[in-house]
Protein backbone atom coordinates (compact mmCIF):
# COMPACT_ATOMS: atom_id res chain seq x y z
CA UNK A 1 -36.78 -38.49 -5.92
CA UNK A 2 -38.00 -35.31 -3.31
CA UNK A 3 -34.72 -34.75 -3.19
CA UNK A 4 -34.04 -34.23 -6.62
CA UNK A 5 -36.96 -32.61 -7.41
CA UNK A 6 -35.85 -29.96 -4.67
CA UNK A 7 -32.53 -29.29 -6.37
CA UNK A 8 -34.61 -28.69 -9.40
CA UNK A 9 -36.56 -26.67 -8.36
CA UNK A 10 -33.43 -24.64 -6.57
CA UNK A 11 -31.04 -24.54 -9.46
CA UNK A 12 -34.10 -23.19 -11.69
CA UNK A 13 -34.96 -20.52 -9.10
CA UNK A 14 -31.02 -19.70 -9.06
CA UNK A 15 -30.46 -20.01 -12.71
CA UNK A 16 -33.20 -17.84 -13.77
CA UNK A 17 -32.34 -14.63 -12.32
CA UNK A 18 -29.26 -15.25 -13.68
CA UNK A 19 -30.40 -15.68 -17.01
CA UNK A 20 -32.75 -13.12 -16.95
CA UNK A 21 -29.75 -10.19 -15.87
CA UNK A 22 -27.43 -11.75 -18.61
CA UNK A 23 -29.70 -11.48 -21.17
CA UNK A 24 -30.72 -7.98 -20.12
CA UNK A 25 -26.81 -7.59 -19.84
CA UNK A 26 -25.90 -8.12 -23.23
CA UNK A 27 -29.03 -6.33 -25.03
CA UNK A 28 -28.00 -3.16 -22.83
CA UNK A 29 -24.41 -3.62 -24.41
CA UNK A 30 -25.92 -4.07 -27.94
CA UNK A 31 -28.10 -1.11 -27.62
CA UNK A 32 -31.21 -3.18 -28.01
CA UNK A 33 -32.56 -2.52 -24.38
CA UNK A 34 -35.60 0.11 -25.19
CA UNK A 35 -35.27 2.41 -21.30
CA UNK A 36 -32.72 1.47 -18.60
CA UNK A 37 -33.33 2.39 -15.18
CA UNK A 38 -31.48 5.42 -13.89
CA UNK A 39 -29.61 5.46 -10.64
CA UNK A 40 -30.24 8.57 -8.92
CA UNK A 41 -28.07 11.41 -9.14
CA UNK A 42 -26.49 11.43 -5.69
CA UNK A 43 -26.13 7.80 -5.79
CA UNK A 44 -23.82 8.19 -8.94
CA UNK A 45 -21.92 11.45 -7.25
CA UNK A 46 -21.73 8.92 -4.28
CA UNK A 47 -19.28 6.00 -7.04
CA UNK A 48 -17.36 8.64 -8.75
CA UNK A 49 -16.54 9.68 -4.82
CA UNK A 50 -15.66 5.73 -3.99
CA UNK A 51 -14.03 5.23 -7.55
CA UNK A 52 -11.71 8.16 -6.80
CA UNK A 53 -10.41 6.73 -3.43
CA UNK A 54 -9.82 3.49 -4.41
CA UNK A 55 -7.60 5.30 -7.30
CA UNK A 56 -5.90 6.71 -3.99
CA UNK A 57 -5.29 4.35 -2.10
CA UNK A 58 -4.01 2.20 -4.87
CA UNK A 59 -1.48 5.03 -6.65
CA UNK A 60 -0.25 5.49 -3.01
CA UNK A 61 0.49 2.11 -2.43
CA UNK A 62 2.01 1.25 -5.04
CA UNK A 63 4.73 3.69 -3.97
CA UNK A 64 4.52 3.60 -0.63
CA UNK A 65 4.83 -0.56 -0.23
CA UNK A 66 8.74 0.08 -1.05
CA UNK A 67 9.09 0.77 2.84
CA UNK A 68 8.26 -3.24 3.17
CA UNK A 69 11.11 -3.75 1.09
CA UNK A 70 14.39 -2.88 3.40
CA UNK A 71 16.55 -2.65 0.73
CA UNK A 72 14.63 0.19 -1.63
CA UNK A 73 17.62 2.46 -1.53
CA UNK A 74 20.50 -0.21 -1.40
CA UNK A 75 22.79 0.76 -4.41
CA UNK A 76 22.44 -1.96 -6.98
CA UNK A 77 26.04 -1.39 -8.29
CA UNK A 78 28.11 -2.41 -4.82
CA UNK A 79 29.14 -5.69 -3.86
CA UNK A 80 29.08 -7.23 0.14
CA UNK A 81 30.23 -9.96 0.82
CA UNK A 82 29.61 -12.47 3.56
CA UNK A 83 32.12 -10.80 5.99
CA UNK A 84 31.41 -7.48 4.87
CA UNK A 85 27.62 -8.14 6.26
CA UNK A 86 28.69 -10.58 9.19
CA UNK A 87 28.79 -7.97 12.12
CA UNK A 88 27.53 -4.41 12.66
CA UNK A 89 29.74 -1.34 12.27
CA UNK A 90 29.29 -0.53 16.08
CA UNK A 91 30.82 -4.25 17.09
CA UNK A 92 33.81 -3.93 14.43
CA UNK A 93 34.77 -0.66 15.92
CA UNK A 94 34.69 -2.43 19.26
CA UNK A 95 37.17 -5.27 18.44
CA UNK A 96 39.37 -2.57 16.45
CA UNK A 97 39.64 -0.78 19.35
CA UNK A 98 41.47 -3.40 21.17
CA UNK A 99 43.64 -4.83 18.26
CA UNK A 100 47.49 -4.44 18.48
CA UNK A 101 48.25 -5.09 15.17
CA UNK A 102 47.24 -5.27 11.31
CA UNK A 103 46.63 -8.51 11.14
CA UNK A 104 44.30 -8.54 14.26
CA UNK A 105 42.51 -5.37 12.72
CA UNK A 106 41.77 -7.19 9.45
CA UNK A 107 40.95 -10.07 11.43
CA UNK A 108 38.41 -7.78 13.55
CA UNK A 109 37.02 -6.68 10.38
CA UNK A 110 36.70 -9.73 8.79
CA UNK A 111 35.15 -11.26 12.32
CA UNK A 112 32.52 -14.14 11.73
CA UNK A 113 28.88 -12.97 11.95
CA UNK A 114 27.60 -12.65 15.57
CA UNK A 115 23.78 -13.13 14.38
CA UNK A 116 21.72 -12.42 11.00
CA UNK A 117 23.44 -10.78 8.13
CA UNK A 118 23.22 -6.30 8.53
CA UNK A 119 21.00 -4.58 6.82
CA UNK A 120 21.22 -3.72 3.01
CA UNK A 121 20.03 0.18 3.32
CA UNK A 122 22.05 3.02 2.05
CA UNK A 123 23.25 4.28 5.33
CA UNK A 124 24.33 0.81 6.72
CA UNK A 125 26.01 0.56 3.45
CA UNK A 126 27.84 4.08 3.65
CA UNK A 127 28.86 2.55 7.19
CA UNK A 128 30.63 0.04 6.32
CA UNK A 129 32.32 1.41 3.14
CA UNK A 130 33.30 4.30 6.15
CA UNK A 131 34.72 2.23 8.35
CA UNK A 132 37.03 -0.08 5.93
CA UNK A 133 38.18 2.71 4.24
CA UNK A 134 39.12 4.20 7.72
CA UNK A 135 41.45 0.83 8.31
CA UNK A 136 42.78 1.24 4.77
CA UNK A 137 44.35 4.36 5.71
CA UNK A 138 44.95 3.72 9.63
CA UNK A 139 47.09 0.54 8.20
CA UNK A 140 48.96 2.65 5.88
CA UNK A 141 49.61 5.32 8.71
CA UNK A 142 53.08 5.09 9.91
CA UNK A 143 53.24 7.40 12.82
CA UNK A 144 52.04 6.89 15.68
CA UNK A 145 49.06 9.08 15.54
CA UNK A 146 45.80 8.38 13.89
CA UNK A 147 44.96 9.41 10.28
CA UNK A 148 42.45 12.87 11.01
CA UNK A 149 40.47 11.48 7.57
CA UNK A 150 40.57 7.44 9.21
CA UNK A 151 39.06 8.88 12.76
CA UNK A 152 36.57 10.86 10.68
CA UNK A 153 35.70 7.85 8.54
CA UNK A 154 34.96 6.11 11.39
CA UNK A 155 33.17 7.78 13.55
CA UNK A 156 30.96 9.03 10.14
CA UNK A 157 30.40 5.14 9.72
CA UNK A 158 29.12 5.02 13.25
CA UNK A 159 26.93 8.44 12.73
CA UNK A 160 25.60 6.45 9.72
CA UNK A 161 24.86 3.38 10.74
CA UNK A 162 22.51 4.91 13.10
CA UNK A 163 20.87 6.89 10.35
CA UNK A 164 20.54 3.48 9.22
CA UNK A 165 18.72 1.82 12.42
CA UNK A 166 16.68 4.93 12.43
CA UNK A 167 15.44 4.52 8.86
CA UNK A 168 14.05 0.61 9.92
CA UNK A 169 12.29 1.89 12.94
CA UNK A 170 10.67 4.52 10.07
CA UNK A 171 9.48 1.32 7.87
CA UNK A 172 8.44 -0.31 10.81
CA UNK A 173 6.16 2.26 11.72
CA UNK A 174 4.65 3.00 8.50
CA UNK A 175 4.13 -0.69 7.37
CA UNK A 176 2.21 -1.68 10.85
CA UNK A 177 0.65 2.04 10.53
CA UNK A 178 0.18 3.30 6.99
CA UNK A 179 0.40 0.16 5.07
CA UNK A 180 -1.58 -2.23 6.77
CA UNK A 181 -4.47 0.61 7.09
CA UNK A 182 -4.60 1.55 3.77
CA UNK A 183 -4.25 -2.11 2.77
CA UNK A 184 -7.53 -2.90 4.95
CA UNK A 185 -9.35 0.59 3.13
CA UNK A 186 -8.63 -0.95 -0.20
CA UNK A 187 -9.35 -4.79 0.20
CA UNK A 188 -12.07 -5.11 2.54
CA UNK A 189 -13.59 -1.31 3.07
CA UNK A 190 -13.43 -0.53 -0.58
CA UNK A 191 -14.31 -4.38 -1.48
CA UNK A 192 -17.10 -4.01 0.53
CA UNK A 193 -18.73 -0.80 -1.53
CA UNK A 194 -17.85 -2.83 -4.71
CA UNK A 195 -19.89 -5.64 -3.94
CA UNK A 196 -23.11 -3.30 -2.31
CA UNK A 197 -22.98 -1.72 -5.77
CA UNK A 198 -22.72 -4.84 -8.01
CA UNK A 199 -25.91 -5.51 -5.84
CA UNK A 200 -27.50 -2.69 -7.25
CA UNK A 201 -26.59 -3.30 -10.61
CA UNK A 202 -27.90 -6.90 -10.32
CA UNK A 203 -31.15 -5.55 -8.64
CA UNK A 204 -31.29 -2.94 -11.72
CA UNK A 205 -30.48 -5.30 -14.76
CA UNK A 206 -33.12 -8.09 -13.12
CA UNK A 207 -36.16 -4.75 -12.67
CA UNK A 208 -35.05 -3.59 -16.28
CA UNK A 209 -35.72 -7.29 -17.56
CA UNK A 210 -39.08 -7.77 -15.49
CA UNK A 211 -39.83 -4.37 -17.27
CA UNK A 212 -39.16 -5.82 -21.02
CA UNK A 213 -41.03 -8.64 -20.56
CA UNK A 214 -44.23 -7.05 -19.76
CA UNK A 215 -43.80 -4.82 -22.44
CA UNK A 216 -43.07 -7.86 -24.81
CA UNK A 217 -46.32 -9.19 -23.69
CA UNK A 218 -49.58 -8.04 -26.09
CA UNK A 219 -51.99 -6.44 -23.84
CA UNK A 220 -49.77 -6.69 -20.34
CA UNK A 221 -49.77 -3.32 -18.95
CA UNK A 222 -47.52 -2.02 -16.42
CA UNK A 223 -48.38 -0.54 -13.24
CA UNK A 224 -50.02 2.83 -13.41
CA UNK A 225 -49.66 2.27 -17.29
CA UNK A 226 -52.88 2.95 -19.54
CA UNK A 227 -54.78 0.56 -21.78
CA UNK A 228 -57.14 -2.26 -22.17
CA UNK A 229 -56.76 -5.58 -20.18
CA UNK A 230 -56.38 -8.52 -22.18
CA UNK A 231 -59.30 -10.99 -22.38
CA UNK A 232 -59.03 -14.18 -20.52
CA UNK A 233 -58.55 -15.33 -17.54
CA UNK A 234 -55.49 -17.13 -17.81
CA UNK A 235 -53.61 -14.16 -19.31
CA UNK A 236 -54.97 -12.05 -16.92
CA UNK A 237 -53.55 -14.00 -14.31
CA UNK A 238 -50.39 -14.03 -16.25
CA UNK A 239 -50.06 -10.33 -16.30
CA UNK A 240 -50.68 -10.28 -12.41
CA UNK A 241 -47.42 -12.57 -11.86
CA UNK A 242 -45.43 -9.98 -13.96
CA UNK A 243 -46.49 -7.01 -12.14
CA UNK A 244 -45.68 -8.41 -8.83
CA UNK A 245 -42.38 -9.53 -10.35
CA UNK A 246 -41.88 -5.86 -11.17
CA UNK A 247 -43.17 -4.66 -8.03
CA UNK A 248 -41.03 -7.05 -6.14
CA UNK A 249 -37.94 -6.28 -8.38
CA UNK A 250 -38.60 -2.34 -7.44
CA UNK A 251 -38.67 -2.88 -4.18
CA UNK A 252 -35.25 -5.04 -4.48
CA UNK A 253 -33.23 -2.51 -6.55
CA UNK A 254 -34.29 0.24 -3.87
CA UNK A 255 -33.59 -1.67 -1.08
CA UNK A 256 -29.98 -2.51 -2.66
CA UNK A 257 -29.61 1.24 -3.81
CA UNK A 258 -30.46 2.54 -0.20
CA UNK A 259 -27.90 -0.27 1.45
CA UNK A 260 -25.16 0.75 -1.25
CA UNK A 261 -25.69 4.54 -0.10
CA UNK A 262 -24.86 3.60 3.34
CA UNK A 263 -22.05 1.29 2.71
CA UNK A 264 -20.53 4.03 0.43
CA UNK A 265 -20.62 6.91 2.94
CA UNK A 266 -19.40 4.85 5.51
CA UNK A 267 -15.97 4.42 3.31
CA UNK A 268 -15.70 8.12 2.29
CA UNK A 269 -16.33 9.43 5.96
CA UNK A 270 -14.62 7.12 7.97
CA UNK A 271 -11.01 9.28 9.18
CA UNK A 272 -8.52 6.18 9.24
CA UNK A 273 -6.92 6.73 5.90
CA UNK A 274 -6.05 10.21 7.34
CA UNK A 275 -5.14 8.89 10.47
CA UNK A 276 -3.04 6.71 8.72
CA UNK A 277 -1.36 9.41 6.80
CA UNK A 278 -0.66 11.66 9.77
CA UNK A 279 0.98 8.37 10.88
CA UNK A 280 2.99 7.72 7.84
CA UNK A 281 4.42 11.67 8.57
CA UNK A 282 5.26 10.76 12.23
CA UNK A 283 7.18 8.21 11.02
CA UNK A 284 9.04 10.10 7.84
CA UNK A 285 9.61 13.29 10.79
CA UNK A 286 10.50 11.39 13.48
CA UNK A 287 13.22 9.46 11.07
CA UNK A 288 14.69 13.30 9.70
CA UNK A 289 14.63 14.26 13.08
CA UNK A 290 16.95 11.42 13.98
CA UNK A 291 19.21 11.93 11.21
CA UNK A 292 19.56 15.63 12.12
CA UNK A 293 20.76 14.99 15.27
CA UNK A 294 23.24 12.45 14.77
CA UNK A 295 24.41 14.11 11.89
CA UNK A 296 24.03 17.49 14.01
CA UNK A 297 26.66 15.77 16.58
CA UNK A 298 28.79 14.45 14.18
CA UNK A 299 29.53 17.77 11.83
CA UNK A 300 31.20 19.62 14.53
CA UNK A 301 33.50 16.74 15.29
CA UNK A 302 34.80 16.54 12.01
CA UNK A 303 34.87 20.18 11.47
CA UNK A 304 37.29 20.19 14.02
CA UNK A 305 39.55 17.46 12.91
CA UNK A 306 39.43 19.25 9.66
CA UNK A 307 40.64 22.70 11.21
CA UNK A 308 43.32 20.92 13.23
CA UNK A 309 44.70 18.97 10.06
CA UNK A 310 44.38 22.52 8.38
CA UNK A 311 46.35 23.95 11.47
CA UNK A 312 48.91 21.27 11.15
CA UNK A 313 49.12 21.88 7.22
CA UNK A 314 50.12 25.43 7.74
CA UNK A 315 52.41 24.62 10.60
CA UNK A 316 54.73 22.01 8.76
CA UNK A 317 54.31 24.32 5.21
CA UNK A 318 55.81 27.66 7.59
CA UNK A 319 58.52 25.18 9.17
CA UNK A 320 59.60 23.95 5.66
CA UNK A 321 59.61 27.00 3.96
C-alpha cells in the first residue's frame, strides 16, 4: 500500500508540471496568455546562430553523403555485365598481353572474376569501354602491327582506371573525415543545444504558469508587487506556496537559460566542422592532383601515336599519289 501510495505521489509530482506547461502551452498559442517571459536578447542572437548551422550542416550533407554512394557518377544508361565487371582493367591487359590468338583474347577478356565485382564509377567504366573497344579493333587488324587508336584505347583505359582508384581513396577520405564529423555536429553536438533549449522553454512555460496563477488568485500578490494581503491565515499561507513556486521556477528558467548559453557557444566555437572542411578539400585536391598526373603522363603518349599515324597518313597519301 506504501508502495502505491509512493507512485502516487510520483506520477502526480511528474504529471503536474506537465500539465501546468501544456496548459500554459496552448493559451500562449491561443493568445490568451496575458505577459510571456522574454528570453534575453543575446540568448535569442545565440538560436538564430545554432538554427543557422544546423541549416549547414544539413544542406551540406545532403549533397555531400553522395561520396558514400560509389556509384554517384556511374552512367545510368550503360549496361555491364557479369564478365564485363569480373576482373580489373589492369589484370585483362595482363592476360591479353600473353594471348596468341582471338579466341584466347576474348577468352582473356571474358576471364572469370578473380575477387568482388569492379567498381561502378565513371572512370572504371570509361576503362573498360577503353579497353574492349581496343580488342574490337586489334581483332579486326590484319597486319601485323598494332592499331595506333587500339594501343591508345588501351593504355587510356589503364590511365582511367586509375583515375578511378583515385576517386575511392577521395570518398574514403571524406566519408571517415567530412562525413562522419559533420554527421556527429548535427546529431549529437547540435542535438545536444536542442535539448538545453527545450529546457529553457520548459523552465519558461512552467515560470509563465506559476506567474498566471498568482495573478488568478484574488488578493495573491507577486513578489515586489503592490497591494493589500488577503485576510486569513490559510490564504495567506496559500499565497506563500505560490511565491516560492515562482521564486523557485525563476531560479529554474535562469539556471536552464545560463546552461543553454554554454551548451550553445560550445557548438558555434568549436573548429571541427572547419577542420572537417579543410579535410573534405584535401581529399577533392589530392584526387585532381592524381588525375592530372596520370592524365599528364598519358597525353603525351597519345599525342605521339597520333603524330606518327599522321606521319604515316601523309607517307602512304605521297606514295599513292
Amino acid at each position: 500500500m506504501d508502495k502505491v501510495s509512493a507512485f502516487g505521489k510520483n506520477f502526480t509530482a511528474s504529471f503536474t508540471p506537465f500539465a501546468a506547461r501544456t496548459q500554459q502551452y496552448v493559451k500562449e498559442q491561443l493568445g490568451q496568455a496575458e505577459d510571456k517571459t522574454q528570453l534575453p536578447p543575446d540568448y535569442i542572437e545565440l538560436e538564430k546562430r545554432v538554427d543557422a548551422l544546423k541549416q549547414v550542416h544539413q544542406k551540406m550533407l545532403q549533397v555531400t553523403s553522395q561520396y558514400s554512394s560509389e556509384a554517384y557518377d556511374y552512367p545510368a544508361n550503360i549496361r555491364e555485365s557479369f564478365n564485363d565487371l569480373g576482373r580489373t582493367v589492369t589484370e585483362k591487359v595482363h592476360l591479353l598481353s600473353s594471348a596468341t590468338s582471338p579466341a584466347e583474347a576474348q577468352a582473356a577478356l571474358t576471364a572469370p572474376p578473380s575477387a568482388k565485382p569492379q567498381p561502378k564509377t565513371f572512370s572504371h567504366a570509361i576503362a573498360r569501354a577503353s579497353l574492349a573497344s581496343s580488342q574490337l579493333l586489334q581483332q579486326q587488324h590484319a597486319d601485323a602491327t598494332e592499331d595506333p587508336l587500339a594501343t591508345a584505347l588501351e593504355k587510356y583505359a589503364l590511365a582511367s582506371e586509375r583515375v578511378g582508384e583515385a576517386r575511392l581513396a577521395q570518398d574514403s577520405q571524406i566519408q571517415s573525415r567530412f562525413l562522419a564529423g559533420w554527421s556527429t555536429t548535427l546529431n549529437t553536438n547540435l542535438m545536444f543545444a536542442t535539448r538545453a533549449r527545450k529546457s529553457v522553454e520548459n523552465s519558461r512555460l512552467l515560470l509563465d504558469a506559476a506567474k498566471t496563477k498568482a495573478t488568478t488568485k484574488k488578493g495573491w500578490n507577486l513578489p515586489g508587487q503592490a497591494g493589500a494581503r488577503s485576510e486569513g491565515q490559510d490564504e495567506e499561507n496559500m499565497a506563500e506556496e505560490v511565491r516560492v513556486e515562482i521564486e523557485q521556477a525563476e531560479d529554474e528558467f535562469v539556471g536552464q537559460t545560463e546552461e543553454a548559453v554554454g551548451v550553445m557557444k560550445n557548438v558555434l566555437d568549436t573548429p571541427e566542422p572547419l577542420r572537417n572542411l579543410a579535410d573534405l578539400i584535401a581529399a577533392q585536391l589530392e584526387f585532381h592532383k592524381k588525375a592530372y598526373e596520370i592524365l599528364s603522363e598519358l597525353a603525351p603518349v597519345v599525342d605521339g601515336l597520333q603524330v606518327e599515324q599522321e606521319a604515316s597518313y601523309r607517307k602512304s597519301r605521297d606514295g599513292s599519289d
